[in-house]
Protein backbone atom coordinates (compact mmCIF):
# COMPACT_ATOMS: atom_id res chain seq x y z
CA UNK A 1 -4.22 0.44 3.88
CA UNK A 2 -3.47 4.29 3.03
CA UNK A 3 -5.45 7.35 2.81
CA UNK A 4 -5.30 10.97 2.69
CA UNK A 5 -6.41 14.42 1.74
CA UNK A 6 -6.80 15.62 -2.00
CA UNK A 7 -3.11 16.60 -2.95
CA UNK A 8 -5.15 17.93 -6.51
CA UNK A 9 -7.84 19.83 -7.50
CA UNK A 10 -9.85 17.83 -9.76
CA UNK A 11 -11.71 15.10 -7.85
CA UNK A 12 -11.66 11.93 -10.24
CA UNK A 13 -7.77 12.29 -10.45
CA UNK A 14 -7.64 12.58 -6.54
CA UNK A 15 -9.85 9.02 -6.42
CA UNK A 16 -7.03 7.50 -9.15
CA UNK A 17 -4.02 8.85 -7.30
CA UNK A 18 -5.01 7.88 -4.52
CA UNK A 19 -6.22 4.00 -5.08
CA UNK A 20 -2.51 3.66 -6.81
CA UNK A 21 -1.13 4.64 -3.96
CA UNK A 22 -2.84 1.91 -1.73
CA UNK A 23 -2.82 -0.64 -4.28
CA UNK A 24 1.06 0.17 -4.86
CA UNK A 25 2.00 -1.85 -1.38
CA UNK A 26 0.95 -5.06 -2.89
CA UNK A 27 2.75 -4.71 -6.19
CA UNK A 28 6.00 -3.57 -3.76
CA UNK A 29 5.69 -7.08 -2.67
CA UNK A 30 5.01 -8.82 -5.78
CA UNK A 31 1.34 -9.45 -5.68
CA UNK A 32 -1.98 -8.86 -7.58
CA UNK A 33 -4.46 -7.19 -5.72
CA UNK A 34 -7.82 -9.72 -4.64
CA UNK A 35 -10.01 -6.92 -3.07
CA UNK A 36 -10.56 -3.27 -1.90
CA UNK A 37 -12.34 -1.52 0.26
CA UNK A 38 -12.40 2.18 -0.03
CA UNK A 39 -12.04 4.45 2.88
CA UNK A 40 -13.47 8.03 3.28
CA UNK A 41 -13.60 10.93 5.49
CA UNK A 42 -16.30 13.49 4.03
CA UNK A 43 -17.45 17.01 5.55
CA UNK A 44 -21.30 17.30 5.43
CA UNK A 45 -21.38 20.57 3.99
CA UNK A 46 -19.59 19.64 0.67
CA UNK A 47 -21.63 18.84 -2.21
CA UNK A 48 -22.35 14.44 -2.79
CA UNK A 49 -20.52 15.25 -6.47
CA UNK A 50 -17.47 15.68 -5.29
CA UNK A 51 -17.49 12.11 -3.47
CA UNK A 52 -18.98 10.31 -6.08
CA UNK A 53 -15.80 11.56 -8.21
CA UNK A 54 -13.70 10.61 -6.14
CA UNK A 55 -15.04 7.13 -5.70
CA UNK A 56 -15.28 6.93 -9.45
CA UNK A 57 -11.70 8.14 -10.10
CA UNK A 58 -10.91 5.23 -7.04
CA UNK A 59 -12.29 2.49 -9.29
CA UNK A 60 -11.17 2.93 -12.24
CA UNK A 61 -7.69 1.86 -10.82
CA UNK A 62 -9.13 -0.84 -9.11
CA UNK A 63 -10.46 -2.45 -11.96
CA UNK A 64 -7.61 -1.47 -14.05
CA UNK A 65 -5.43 -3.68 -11.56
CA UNK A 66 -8.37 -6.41 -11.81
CA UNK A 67 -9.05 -6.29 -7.86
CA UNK A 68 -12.81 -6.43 -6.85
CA UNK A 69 -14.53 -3.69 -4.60
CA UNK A 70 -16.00 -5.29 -1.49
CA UNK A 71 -17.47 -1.80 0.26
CA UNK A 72 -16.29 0.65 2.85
CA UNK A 73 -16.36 2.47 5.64
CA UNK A 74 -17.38 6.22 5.82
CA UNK A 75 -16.65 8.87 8.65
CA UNK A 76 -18.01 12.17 8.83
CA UNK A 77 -14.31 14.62 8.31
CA UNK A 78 -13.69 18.26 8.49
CA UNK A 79 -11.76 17.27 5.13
CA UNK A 80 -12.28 15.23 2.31
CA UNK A 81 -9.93 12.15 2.57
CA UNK A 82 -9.61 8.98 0.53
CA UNK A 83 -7.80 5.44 0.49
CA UNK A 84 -8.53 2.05 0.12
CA UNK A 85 -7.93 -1.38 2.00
CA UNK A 86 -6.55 -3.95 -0.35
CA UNK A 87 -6.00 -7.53 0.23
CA UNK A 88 -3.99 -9.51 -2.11
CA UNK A 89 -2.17 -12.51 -3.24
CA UNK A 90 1.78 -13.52 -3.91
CA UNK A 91 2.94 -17.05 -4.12
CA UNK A 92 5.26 -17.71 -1.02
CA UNK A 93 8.53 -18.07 -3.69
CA UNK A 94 7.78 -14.98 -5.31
CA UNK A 95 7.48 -12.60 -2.30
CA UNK A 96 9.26 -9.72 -2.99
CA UNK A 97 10.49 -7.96 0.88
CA UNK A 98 12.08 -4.80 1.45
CA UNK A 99 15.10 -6.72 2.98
CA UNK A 100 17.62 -9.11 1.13
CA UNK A 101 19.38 -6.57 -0.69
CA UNK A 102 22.82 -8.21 -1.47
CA UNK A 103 26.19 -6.60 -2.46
CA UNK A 104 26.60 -5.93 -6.49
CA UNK A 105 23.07 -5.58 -7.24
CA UNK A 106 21.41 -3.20 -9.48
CA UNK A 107 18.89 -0.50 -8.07
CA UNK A 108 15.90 0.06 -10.22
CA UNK A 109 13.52 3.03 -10.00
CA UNK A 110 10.46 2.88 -11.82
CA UNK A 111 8.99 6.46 -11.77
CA UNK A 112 10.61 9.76 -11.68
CA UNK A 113 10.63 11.44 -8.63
CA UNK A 114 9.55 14.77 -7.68
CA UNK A 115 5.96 14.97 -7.03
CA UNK A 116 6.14 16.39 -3.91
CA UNK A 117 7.94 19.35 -5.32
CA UNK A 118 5.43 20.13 -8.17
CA UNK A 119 2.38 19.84 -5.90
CA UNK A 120 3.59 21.99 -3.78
CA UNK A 121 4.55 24.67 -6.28
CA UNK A 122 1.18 24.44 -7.32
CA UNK A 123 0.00 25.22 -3.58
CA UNK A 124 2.00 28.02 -3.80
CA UNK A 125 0.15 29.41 -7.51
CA UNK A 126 4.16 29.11 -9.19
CA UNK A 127 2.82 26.48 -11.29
CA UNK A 128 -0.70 24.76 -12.94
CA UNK A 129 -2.07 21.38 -12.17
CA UNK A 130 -2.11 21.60 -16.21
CA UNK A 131 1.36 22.05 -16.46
CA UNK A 132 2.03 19.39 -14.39
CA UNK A 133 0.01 16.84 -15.93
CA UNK A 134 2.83 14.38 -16.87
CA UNK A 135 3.45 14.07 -12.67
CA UNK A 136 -0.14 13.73 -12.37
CA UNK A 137 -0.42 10.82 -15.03
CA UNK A 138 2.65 9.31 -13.53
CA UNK A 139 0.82 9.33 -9.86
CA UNK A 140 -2.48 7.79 -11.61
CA UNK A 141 0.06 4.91 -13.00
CA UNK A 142 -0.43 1.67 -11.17
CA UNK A 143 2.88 -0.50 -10.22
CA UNK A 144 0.84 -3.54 -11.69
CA UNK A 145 3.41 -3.49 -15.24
CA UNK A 146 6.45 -2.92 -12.75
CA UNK A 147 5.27 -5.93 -10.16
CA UNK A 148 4.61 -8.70 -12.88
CA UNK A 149 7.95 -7.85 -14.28
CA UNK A 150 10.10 -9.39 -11.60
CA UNK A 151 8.03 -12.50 -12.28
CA UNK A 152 11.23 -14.75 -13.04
CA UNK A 153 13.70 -12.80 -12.48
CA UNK A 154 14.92 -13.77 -8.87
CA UNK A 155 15.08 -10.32 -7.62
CA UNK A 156 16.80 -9.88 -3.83
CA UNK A 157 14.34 -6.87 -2.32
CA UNK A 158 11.91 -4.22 -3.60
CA UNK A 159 9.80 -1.28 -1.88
CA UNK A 160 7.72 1.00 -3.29
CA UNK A 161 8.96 4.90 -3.17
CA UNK A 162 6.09 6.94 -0.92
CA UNK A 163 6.29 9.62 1.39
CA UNK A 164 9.91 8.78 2.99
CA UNK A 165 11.39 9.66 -0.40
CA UNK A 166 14.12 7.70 -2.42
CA UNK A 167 16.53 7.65 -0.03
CA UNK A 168 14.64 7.44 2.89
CA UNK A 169 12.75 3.77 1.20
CA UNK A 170 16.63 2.81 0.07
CA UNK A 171 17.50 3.42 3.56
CA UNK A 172 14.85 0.76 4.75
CA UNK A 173 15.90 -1.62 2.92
CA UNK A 174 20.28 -1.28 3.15
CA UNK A 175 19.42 -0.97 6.93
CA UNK A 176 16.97 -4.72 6.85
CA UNK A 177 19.38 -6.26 4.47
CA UNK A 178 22.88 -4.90 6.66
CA UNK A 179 24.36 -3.75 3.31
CA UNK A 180 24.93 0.08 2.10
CA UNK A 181 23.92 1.76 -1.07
CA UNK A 182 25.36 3.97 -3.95
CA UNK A 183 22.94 6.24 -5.35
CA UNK A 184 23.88 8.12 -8.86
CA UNK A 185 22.32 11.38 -9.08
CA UNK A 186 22.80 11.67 -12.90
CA UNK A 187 20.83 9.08 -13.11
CA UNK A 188 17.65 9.43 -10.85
CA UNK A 189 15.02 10.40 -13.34
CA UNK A 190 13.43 13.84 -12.07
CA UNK A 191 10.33 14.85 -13.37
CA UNK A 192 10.13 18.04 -15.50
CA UNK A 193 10.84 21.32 -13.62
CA UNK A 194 11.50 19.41 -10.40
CA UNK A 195 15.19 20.21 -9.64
CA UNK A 196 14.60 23.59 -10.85
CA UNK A 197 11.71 24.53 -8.61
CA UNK A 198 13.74 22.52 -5.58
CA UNK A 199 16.66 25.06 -6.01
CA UNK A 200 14.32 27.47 -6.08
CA UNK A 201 13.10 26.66 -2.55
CA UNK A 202 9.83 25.73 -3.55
CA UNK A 203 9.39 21.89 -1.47
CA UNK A 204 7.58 20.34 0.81
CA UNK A 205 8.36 20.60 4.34
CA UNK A 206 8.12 16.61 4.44
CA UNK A 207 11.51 16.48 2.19
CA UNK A 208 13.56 18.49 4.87
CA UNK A 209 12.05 15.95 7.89
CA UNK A 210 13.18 13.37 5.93
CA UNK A 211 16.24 14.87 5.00
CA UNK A 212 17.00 15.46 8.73
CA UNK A 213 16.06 12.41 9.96
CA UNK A 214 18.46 10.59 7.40
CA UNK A 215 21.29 12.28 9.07
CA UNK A 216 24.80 10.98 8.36
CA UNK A 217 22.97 7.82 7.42
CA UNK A 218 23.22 9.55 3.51
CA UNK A 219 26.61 11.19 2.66
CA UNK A 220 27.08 13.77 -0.72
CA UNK A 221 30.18 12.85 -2.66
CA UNK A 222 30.01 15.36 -5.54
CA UNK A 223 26.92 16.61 -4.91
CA UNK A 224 25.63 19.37 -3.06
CA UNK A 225 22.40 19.68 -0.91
CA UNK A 226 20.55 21.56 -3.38
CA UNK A 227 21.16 18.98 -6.01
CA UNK A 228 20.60 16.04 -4.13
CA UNK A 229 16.73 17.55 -2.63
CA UNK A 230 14.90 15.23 -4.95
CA UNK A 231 16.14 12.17 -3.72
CA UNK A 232 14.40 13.38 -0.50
CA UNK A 233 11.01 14.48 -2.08
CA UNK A 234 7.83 12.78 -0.73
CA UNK A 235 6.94 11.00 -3.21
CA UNK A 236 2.18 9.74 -3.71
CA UNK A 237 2.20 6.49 -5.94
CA UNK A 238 5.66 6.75 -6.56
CA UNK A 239 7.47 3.70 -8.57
CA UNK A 240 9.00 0.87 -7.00
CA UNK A 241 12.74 0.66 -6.00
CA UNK A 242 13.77 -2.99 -6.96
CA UNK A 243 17.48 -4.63 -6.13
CA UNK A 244 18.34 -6.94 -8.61
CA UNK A 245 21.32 -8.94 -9.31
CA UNK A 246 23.42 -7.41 -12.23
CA UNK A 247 23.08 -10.08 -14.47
CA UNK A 248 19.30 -10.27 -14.12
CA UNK A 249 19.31 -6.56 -14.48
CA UNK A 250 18.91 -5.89 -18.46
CA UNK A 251 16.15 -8.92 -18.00
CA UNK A 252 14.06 -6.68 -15.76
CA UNK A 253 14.72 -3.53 -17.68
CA UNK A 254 13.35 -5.22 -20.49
CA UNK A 255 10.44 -7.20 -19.10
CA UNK A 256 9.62 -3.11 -17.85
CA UNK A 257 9.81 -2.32 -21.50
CA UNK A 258 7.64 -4.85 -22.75
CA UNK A 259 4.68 -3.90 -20.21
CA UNK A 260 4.80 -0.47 -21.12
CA UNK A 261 6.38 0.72 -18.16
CA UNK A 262 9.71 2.36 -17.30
CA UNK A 263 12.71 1.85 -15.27
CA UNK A 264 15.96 3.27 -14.63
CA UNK A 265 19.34 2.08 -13.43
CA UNK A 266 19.70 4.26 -10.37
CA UNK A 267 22.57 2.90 -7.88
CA UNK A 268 23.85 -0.33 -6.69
CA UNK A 269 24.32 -2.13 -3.11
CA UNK A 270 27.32 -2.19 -1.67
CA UNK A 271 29.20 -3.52 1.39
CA UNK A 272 29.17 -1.92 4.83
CA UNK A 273 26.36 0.93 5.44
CA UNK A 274 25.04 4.00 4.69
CA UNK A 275 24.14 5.79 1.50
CA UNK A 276 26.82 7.65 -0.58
CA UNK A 277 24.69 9.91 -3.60
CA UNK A 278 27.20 10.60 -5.87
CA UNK A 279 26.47 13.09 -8.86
């Protein structure tokens, strides 16, 4: 269950984005969504249009992932706000947990991150919700493509990347499993004008709390704390993070590419604990 205020303008895209984001914690677990239930907070003064494209933009992602709408509940808000409940369905063998992470594994990231960064420049008028349409389309993405890939392929943990950030979901996961982490900045795929606007100053305040509460828990070996901010980024309907033994690793990569989805080699589990992002 998830909801939240419009992080966009345009309602229908609001509705998506935020459906993928509730639907996103079954496919984390490697499940198919069964049934929703959409949640919404609504201010009585705002026109009945703007709801009813929200809920539209809301189920066109939940028939996309093949789930089936079974009603709501509805409280009068000083703010619009929108989720869903969704119920689903995994096989007990083919649970995917955010613990189990073992040492040599590949980490897999399945979305750029970043999109914490670029709404909030365009809070703060430095940038368009057009030109920041390919982090909107990413957002409206459902994890379906990247959950029925590790059908088969005997992965050891997954999560899905939300508002803790990259590291901050790793961390999760090295801490349940009692291993540590090696994150390769180089290779964390940013979305466009990300890192630039980070430097720039331009984030979220979520990405320093997270930052903060991280602590010495995430060390900087060749990379400084500018660089590393969008492994911090609060990420809506971000991708999943997926630890996979090595030699399955080019499988998954490749089941990715054959759903139409993404995925990129970020890091690997290690021994001992903590996260080192190296650059």
């Amino acid at each position: 269950m998830d909801f939240f205020p419009p992080i966009v303008d345009d309602p229908y895209r609001f509705g998506q984005i935020a459906a993928a984001n509730a639907l996103s914690d079954i496919y984390a677990m490697g499940g198919a969504p069964l049934t929703a239930m959409n949640l919404v907070g609504f201010p009585k003064d705002l026109d009945l249009g703007v709801l009813q494209c929200i809920l539209a933009g809301g189920m066109s992602k939940i028939e996309e992932s093949g789930a089936q709408l079974c009603g709501g509940h509805s409280v009068e808000d000083a703010e619009p706000k929108y989720g869903l409940s969704v119920t689903g369905f995994v096989e007990q063998e083919k649970v995917a947990r955010n613990l189990g992470a073992r040492p040599g594994d590949a980490l897999v990231l399945t979305k750029p991150v970043g999109f914490g960064i670029l709404t909030t420049a365009v809070k703060r008028s430095l940038v368009t919700e057009d030109e920041i349409e390919d982090a909107i389309a990413s957002a409206t993405r459902l994890n379906r493509a990247a959950a029925e890939a590790m059908d088969g392929i005997g992965v050891s943990a997954a999560t899905d990347v939300t508002g803790y950030g990259l590291a901050g979901h790793l961390s999760e996961v090295t801490r349940a499993s009692g291993v540590g982490a090696v994150v390769r900045l180089g290779e964390v795929p940013l979305l466009d004008r990300a890192a630039e606007l980070a430097s720039s100053g331009c984030y979220p305040g979520g990405l320093k709390t997270n930052r903060a509460y991280l602590g010495d828990y995430v060390t900087l070996d060749g990379a400084t704390e500018e660089q590393a901010l969008p492994v911090f980024d609060p990420q809506t309907s971000g991708g999943l993070l997926v630890a996979v033994p090595q030699n399955n690793c080019q499988a998954y990569l490749a089941a990715l590419e054959e759903r139409g989805a993404s995925g990129w080699t970020v890091g690997e589990i290690v021994r001992g604990e903590g996260i080192r992002v190296t650059s």
